[in-house]
Protein backbone atom coordinates (compact mmCIF):
# COMPACT_ATOMS: atom_id res chain seq x y z
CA UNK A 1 0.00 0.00 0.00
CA UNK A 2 1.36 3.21 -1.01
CA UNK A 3 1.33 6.34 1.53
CA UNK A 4 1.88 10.39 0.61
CA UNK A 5 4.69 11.20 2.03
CA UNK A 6 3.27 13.12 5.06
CA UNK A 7 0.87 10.58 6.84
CA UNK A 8 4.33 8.93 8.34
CA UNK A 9 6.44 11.70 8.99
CA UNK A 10 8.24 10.50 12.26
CA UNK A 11 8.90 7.14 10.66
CA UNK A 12 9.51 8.10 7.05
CA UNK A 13 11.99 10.89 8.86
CA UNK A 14 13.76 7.89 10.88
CA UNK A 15 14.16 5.89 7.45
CA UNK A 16 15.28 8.94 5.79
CA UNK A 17 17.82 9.66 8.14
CA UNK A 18 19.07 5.98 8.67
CA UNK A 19 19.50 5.81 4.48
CA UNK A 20 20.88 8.87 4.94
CA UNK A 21 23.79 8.16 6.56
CA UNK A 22 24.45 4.92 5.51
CA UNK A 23 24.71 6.31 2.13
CA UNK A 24 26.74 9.25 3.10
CA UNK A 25 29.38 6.45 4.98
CA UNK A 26 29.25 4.70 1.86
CA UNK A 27 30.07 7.27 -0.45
CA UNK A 28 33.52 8.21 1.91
CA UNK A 29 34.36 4.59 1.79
CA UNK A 30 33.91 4.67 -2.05
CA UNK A 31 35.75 7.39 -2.58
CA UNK A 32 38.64 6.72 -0.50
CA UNK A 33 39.46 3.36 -1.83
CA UNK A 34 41.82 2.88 -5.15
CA UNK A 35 40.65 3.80 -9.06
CA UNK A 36 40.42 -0.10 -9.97
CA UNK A 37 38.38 -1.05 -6.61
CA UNK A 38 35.76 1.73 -7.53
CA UNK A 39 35.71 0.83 -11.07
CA UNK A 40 34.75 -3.05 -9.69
CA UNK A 41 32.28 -1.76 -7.34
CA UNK A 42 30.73 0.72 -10.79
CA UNK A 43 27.00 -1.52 -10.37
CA UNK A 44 26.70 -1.22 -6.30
CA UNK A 45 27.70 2.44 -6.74
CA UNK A 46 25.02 2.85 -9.69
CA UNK A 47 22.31 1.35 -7.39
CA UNK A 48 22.71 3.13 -4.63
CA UNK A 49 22.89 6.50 -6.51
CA UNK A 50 19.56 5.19 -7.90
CA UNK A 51 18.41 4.55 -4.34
CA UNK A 52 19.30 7.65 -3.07
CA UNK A 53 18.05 9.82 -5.62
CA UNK A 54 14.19 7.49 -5.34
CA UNK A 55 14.47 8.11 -1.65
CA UNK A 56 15.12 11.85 -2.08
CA UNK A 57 12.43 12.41 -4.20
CA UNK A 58 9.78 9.96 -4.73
CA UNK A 59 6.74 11.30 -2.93
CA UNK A 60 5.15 7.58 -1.79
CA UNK A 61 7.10 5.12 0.01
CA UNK A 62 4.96 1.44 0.90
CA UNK A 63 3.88 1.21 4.65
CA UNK A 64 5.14 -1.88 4.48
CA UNK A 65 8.80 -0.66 3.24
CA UNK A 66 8.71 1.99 5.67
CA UNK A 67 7.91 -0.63 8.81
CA UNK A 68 10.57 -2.46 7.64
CA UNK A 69 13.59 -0.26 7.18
CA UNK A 70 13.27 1.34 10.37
CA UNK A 71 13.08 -2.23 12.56
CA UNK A 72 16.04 -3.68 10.00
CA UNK A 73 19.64 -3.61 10.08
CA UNK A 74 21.50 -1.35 7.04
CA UNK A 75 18.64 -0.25 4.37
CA UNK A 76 20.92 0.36 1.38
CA UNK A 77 23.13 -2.83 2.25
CA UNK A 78 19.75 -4.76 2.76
CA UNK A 79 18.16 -3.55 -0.20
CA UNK A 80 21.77 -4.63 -2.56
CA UNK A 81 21.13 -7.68 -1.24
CA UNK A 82 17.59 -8.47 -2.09
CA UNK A 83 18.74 -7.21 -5.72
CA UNK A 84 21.24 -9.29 -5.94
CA UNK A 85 19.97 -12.40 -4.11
CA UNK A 86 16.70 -11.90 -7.06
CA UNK A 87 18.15 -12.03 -10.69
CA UNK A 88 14.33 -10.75 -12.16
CA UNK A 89 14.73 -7.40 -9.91
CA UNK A 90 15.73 -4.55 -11.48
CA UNK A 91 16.72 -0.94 -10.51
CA UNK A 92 16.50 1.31 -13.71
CA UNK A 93 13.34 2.65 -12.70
CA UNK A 94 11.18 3.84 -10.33
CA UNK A 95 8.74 0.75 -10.65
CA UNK A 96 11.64 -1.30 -10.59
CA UNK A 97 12.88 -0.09 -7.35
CA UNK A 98 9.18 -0.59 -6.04
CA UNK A 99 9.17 -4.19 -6.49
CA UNK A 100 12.88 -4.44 -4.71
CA UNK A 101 11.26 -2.27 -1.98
CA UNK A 102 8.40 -4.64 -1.87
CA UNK A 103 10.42 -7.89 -1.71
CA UNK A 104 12.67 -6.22 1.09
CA UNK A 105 9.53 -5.88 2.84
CA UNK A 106 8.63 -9.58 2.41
CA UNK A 107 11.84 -10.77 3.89
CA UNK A 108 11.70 -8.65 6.60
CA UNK A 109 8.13 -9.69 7.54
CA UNK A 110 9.03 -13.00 6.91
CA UNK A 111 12.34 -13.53 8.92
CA UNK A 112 12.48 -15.65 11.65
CA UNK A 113 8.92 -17.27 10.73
CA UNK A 114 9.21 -20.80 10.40
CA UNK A 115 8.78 -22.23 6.88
């Protein structure tokens, strides 16, 4: 379920934040490391420009998302991981990053439930 971007503001603002930084730390560690290192890491760096930039200014985040990132671990990290753990996920688009967003979600809801 989608939300406007003002019915959550304490825990959209937590999220934000949280993404916030983790990106920010990210970015030092990127830039600080050697030419061919950065070149290897070119994808994870593309994504989580992409994910910044959605998180800076798409104007409906999912509930669910929202729930999720702020009882999780690392967002960004979390996120890479559910697009690289699902080969059919994509993050070239908005959409796209929706359906990570929603699987992230899922396996958040879903962890530590028995199968």
């Amino acid at each position: 379920m989608l939300m406007k971007r003002r019915e959550q503001p304490e825990k959209e603002k937590r999220m934000l934040e949280k993404a916030g930084a983790e990106y920010s730390a990210f970015r030092c560690r990127m830039l600080s490391r050697p030419a061919g290192e950065i070149y290897d890491a070119c994808k994870k760096i593309c994504f989580f420009e992409c994910i910044h930039e959605y998180f800076q200014y798409n104007r409906e985040i999912s509930r669910e998302f929202l729930d999720a990132a702020v009882q999780g671990g690392s967002i960004l990290e979390g996120l890479w991981d559910t697009y690289q753990k699902y080969e059919y996920l994509g993050a070239d688009t908005w959409e796209q990053i929706d359906e990570i967003l929603d699987k992230y979600a899922d396996i958040q809801v879903n962890a530590g439930k028995p199968d």
